[in-house]
N, C-alpha and C. Protein backbone atom coordinates (compact mmCIF):
# COMPACT_ATOMS: atom_id res chain seq x y z
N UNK A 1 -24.97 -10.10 -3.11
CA UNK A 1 -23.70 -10.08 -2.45
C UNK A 1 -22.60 -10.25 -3.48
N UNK A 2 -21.55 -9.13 -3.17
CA UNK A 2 -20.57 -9.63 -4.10
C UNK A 2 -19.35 -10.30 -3.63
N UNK A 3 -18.85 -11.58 -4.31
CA UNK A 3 -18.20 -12.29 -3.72
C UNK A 3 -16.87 -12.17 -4.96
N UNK A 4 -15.77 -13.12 -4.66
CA UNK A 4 -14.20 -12.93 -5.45
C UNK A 4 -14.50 -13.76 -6.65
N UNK A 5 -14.74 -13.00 -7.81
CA UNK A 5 -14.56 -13.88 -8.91
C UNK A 5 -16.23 -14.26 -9.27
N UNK A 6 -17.34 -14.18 -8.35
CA UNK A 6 -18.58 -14.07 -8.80
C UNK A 6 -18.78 -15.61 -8.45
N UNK A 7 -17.62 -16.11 -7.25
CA UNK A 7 -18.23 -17.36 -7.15
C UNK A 7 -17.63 -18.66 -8.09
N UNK A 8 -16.89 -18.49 -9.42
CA UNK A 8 -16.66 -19.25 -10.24
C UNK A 8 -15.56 -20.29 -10.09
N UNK A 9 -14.71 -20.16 -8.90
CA UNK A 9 -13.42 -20.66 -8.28
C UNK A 9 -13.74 -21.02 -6.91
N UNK A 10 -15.65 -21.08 -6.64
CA UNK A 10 -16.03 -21.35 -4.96
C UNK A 10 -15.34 -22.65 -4.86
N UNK A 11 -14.80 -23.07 -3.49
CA UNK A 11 -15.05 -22.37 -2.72
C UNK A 11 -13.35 -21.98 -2.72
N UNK A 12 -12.42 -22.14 -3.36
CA UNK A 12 -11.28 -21.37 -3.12
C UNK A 12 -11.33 -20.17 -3.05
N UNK A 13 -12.04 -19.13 -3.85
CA UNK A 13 -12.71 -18.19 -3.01
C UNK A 13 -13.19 -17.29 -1.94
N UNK A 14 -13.93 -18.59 -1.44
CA UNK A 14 -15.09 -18.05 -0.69
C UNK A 14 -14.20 -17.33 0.27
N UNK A 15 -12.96 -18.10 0.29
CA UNK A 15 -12.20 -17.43 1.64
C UNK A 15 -10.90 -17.14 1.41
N UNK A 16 -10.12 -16.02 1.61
CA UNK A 16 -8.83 -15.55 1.53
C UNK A 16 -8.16 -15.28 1.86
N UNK A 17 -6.95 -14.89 1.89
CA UNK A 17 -6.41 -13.74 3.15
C UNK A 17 -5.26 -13.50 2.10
N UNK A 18 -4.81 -12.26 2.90
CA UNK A 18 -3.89 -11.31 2.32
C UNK A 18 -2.36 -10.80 3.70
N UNK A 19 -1.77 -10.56 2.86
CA UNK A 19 -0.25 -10.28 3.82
C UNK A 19 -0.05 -9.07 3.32
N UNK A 20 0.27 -8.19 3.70
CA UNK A 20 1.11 -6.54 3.58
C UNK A 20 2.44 -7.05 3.38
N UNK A 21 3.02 -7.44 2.77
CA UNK A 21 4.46 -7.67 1.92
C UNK A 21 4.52 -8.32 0.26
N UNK A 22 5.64 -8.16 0.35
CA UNK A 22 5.91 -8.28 -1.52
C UNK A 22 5.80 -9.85 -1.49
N UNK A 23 5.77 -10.20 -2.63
CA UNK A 23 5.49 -11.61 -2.83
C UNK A 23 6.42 -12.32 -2.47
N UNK A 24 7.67 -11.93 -2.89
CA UNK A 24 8.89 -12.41 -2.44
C UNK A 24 9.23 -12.94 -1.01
N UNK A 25 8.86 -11.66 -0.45
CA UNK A 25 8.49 -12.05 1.19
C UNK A 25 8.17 -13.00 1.59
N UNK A 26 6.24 -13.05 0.81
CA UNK A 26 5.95 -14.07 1.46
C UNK A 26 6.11 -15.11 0.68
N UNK A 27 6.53 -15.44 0.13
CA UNK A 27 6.83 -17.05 -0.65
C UNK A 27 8.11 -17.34 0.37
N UNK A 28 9.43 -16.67 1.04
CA UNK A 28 9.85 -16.99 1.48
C UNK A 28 9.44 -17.70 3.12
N UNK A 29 8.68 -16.54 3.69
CA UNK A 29 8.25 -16.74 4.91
C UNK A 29 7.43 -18.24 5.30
N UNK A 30 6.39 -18.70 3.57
CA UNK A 30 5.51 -19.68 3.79
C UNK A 30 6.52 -20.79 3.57
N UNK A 31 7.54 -20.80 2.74
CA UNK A 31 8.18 -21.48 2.29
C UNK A 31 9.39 -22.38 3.89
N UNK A 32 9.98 -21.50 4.12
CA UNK A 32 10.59 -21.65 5.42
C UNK A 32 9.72 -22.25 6.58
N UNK A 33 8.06 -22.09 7.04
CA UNK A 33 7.66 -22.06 7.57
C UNK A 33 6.93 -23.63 7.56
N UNK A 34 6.89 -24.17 6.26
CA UNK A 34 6.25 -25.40 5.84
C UNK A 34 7.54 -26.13 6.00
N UNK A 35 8.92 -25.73 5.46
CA UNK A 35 10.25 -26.79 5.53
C UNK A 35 10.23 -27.04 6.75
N UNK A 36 10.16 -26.23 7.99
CA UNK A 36 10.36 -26.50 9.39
C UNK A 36 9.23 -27.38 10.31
N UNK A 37 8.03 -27.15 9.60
CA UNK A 37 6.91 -28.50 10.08
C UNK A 37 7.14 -29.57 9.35
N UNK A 38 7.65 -30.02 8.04
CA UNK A 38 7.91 -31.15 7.66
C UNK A 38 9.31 -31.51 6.66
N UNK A 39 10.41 -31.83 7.82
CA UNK A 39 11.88 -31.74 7.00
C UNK A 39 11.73 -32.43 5.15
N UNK A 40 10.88 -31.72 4.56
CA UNK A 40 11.19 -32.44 3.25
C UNK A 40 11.16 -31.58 2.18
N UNK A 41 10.78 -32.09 0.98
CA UNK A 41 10.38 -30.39 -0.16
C UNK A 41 9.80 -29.71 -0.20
N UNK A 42 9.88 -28.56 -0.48
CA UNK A 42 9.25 -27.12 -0.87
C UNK A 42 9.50 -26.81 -1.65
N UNK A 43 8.15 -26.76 -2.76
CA UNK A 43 8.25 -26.38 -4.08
C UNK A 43 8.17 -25.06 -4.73
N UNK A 44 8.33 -24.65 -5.18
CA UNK A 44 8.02 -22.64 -5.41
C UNK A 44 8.60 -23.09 -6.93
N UNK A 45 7.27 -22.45 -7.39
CA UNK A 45 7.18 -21.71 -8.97
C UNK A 45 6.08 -21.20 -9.31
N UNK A 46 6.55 -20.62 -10.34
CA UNK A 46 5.44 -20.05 -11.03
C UNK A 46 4.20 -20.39 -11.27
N UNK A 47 3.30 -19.76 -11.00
CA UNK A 47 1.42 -20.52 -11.14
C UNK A 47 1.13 -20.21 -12.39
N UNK A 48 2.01 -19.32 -12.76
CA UNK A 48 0.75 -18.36 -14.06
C UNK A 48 -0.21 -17.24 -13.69
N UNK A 49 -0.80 -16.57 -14.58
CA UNK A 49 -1.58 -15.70 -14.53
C UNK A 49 -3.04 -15.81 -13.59
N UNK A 50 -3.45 -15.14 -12.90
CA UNK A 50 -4.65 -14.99 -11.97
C UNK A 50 -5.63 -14.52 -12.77
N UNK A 51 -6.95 -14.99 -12.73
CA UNK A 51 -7.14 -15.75 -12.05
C UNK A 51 -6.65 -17.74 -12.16
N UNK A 52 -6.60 -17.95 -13.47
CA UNK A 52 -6.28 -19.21 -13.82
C UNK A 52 -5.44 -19.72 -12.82
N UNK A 53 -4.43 -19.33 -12.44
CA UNK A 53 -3.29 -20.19 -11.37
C UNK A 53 -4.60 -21.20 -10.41
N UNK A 54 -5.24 -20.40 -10.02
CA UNK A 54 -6.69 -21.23 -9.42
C UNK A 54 -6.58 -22.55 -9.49
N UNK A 55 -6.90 -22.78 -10.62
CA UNK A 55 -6.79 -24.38 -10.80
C UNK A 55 -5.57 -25.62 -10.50
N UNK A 56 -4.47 -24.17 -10.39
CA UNK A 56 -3.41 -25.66 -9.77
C UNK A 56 -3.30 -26.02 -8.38
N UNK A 57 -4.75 -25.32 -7.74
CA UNK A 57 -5.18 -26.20 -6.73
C UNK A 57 -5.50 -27.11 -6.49
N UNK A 58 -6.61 -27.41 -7.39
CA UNK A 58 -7.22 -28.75 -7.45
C UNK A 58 -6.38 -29.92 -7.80
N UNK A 59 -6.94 -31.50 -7.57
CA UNK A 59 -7.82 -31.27 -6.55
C UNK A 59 -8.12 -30.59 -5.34
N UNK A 60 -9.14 -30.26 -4.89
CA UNK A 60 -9.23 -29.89 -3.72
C UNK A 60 -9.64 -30.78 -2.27
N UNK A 61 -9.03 -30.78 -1.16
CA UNK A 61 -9.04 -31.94 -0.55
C UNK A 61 -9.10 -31.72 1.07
N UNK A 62 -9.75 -32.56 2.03
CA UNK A 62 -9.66 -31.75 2.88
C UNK A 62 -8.67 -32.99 4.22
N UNK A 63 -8.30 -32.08 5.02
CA UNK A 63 -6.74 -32.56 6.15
C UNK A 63 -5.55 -32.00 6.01
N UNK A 64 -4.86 -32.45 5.25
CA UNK A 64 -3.28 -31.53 4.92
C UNK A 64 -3.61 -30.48 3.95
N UNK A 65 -2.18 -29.69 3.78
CA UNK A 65 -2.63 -28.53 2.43
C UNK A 65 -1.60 -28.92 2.14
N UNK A 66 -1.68 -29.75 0.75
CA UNK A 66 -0.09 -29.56 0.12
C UNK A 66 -0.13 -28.94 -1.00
N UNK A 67 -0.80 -28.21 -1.21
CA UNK A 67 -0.89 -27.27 -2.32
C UNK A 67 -1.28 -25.61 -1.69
N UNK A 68 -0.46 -24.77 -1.72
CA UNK A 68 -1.06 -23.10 -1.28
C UNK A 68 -0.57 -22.50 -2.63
N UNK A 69 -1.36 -21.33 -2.86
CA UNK A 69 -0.53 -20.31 -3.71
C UNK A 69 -0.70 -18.71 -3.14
N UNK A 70 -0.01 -17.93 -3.56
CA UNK A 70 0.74 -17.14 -3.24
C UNK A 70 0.41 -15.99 -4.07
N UNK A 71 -0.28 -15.39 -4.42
CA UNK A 71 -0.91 -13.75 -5.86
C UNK A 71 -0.24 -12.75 -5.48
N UNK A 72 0.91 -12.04 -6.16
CA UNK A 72 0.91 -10.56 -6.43
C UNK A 72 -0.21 -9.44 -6.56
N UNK A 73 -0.47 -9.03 -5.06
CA UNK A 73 -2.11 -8.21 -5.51
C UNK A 73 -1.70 -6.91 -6.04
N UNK A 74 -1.89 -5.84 -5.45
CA UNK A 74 -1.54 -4.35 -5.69
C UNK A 74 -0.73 -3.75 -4.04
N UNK A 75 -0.12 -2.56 -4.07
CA UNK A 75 -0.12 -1.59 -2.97
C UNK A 75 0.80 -2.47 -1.63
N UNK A 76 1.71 -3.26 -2.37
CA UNK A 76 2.29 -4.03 -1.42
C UNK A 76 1.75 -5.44 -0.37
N UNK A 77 0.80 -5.50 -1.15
CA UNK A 77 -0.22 -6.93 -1.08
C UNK A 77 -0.23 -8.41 -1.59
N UNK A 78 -0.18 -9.48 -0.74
CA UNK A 78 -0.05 -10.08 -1.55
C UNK A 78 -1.18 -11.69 -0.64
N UNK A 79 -1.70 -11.73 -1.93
CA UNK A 79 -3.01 -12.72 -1.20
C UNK A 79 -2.64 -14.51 -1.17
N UNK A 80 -3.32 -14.97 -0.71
CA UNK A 80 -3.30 -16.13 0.11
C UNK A 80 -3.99 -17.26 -0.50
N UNK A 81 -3.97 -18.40 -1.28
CA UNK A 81 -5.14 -19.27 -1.04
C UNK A 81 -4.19 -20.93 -0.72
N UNK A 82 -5.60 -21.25 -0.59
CA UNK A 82 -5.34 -23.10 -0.39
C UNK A 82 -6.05 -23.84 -0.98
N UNK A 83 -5.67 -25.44 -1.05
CA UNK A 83 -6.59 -26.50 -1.64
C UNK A 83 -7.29 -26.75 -0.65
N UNK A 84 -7.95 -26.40 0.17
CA UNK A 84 -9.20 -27.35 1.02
C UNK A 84 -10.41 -27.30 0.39
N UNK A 85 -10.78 -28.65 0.67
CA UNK A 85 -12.45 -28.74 0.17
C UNK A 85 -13.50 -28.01 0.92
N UNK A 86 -13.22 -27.29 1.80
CA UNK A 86 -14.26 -26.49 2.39
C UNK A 86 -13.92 -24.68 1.48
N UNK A 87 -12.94 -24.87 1.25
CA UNK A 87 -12.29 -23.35 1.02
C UNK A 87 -10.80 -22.83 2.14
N UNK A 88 -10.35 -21.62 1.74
CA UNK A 88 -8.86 -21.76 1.64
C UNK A 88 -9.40 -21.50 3.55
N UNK A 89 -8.20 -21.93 4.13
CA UNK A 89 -8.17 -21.64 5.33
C UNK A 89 -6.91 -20.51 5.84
N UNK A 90 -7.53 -19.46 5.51
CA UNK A 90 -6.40 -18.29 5.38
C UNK A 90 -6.14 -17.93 6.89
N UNK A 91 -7.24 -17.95 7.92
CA UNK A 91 -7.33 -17.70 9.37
C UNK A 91 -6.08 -17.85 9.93
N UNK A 92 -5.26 -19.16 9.57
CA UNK A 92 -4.02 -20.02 10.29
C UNK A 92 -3.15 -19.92 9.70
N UNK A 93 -2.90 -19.60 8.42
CA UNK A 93 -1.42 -18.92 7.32
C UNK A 93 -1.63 -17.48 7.64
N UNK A 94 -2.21 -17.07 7.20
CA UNK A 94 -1.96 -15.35 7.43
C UNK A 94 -2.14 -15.28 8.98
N UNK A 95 -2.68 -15.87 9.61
CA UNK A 95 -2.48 -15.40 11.44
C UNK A 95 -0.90 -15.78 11.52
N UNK A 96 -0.48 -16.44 11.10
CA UNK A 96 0.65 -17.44 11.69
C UNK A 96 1.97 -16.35 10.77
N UNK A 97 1.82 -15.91 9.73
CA UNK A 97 2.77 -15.64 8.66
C UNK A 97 2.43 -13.85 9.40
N UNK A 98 1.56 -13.71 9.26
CA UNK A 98 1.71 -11.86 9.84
C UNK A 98 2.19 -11.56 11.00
N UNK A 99 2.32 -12.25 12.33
CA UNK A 99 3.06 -12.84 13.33
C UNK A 99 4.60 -12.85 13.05
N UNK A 100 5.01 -13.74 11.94
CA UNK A 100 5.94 -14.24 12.07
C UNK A 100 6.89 -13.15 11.63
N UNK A 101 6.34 -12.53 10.32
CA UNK A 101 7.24 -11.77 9.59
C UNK A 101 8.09 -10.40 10.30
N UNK A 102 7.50 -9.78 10.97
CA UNK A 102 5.91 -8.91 11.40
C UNK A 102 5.41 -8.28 9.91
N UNK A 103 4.16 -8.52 10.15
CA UNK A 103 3.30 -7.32 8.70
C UNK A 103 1.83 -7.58 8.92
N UNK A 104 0.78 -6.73 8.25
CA UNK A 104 -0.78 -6.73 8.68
C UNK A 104 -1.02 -8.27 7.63
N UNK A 105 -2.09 -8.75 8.63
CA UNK A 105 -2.55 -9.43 7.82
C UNK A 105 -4.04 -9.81 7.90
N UNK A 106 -5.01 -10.41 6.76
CA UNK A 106 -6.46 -9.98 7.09
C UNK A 106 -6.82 -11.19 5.97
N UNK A 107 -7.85 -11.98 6.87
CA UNK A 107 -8.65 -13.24 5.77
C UNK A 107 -10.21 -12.55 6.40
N UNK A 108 -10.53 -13.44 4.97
CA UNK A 108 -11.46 -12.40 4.23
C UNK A 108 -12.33 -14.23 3.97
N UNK A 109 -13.70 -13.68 4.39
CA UNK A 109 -14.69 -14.42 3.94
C UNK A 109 -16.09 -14.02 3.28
N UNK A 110 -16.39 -14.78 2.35
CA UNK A 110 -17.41 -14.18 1.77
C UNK A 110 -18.32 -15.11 1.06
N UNK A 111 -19.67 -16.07 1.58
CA UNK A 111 -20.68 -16.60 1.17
C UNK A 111 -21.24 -16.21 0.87
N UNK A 112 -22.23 -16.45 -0.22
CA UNK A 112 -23.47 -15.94 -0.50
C UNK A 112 -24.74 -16.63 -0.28
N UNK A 113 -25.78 -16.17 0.69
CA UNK A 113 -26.72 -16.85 1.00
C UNK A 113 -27.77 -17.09 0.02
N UNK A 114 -27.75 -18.68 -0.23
CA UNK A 114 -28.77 -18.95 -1.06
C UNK A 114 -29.84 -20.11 -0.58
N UNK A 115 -30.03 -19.62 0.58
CA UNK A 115 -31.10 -20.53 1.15
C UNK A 115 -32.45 -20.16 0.69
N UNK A 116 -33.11 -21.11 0.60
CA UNK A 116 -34.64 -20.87 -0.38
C UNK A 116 -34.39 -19.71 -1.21
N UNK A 117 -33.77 -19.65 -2.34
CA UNK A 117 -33.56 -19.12 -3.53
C UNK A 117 -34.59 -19.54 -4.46
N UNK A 118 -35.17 -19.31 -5.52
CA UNK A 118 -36.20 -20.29 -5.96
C UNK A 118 -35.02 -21.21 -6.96
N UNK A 119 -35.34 -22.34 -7.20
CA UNK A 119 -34.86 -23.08 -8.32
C UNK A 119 -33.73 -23.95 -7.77
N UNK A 120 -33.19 -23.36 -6.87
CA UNK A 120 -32.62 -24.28 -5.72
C UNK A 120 -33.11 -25.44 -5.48
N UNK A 121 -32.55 -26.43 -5.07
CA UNK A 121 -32.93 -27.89 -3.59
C UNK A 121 -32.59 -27.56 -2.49
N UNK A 122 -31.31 -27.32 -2.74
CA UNK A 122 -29.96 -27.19 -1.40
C UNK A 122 -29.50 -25.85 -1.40
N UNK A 123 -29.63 -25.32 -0.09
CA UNK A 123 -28.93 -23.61 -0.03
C UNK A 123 -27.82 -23.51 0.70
N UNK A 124 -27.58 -22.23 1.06
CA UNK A 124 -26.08 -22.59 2.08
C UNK A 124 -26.93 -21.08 2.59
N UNK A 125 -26.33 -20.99 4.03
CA UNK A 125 -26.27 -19.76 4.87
C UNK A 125 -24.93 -18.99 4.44
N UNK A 126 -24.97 -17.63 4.31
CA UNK A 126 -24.09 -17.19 3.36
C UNK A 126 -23.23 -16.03 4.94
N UNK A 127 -22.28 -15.22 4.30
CA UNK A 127 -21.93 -14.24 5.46
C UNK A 127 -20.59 -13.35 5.12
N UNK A 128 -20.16 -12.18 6.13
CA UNK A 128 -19.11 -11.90 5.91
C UNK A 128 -18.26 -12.35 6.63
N UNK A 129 -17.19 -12.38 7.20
CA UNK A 129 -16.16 -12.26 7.88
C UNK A 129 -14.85 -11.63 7.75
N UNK A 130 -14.21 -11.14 8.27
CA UNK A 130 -12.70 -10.11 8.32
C UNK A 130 -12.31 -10.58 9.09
N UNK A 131 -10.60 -10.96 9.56
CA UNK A 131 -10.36 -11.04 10.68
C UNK A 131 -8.75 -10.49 10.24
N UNK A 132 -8.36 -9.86 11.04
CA UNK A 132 -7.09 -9.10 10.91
C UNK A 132 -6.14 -9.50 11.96
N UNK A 133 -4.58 -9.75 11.51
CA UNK A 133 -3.78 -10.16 12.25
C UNK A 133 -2.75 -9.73 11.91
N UNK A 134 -1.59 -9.65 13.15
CA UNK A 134 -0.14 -9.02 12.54
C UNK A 134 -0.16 -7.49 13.76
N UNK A 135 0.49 -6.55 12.71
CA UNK A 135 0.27 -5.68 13.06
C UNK A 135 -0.95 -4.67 12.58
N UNK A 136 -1.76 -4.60 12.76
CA UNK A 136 -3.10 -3.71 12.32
C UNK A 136 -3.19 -2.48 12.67
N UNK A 137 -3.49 -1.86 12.03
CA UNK A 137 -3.23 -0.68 12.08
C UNK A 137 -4.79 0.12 12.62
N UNK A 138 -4.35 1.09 13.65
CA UNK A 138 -5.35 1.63 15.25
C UNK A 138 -6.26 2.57 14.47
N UNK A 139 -7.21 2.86 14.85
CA UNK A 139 -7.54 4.50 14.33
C UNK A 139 -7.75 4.82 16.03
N UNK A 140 -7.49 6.41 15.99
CA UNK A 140 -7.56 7.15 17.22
C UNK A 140 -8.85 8.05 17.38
């Protein structure tokens, strides 16, 4: 299975999501959207280069997110992650932010099953998932 990064950033990774707008967009949209659930700061800057920005997640932690970042992908894309200790919970930012803006939006999951692998102890049940929100686009 091929997963983002080969696994090396699991589980920020494991799970993603993406917005159909420029970055700008959405740094504003998440930005506005976090000031109005909690009247206090919102920070926006620069991460650095991808994949490395990665790490100014950590720690990784799980209950609040006070850490998200924000990637310039390609084709008017722009991807999603979080600090949770399970992995990013893109389902509820990109459902909530592709909604809001209007624009497509789609989190993306991707485990790799390594249950009884040899050399293993401990495996995980692995899988895909897609889930698309916003406006999505029909085929006829």
């Amino acid at each position: 299975m091929k997963t983002l990064l080969s696994e090396r950033y699991a589980p920020i990774t494991s799970s993603f999501g993406f917005l159909r707008v420029s970055l700008d967009e959405a740094v504003d949209a998440l930005a506005g959207w976090r000031h109005s659930l909690v009247d206090g700061m919102v920070s926006v800057e620069d991460a650095g280069p991808f994949p490395e920005c990665l790490r100014r997640l950590e720690p990784l932690i799980g209950g609040a997110r006070p850490r998200e970042l924000l990637v310039e992908a390609s084709d008017g894309w722009t991807a999603y992650f979080d600090c949770l200790l399970r992995g990013t919970d893109a389902v509820s930012a990109v459902g909530y932010l592709a909604r809001t803006i209007p624009c497509q939006g789609l989190a993306v999951c991707a485990i790799p099953h390594t249950t009884g692998k040899p050399g293993l102890k401990h495996g995980q049940f692995g899988g895909y998932s897609l889930r698309c929100s916003g406006r999505c686009a029909r085929s006829s």
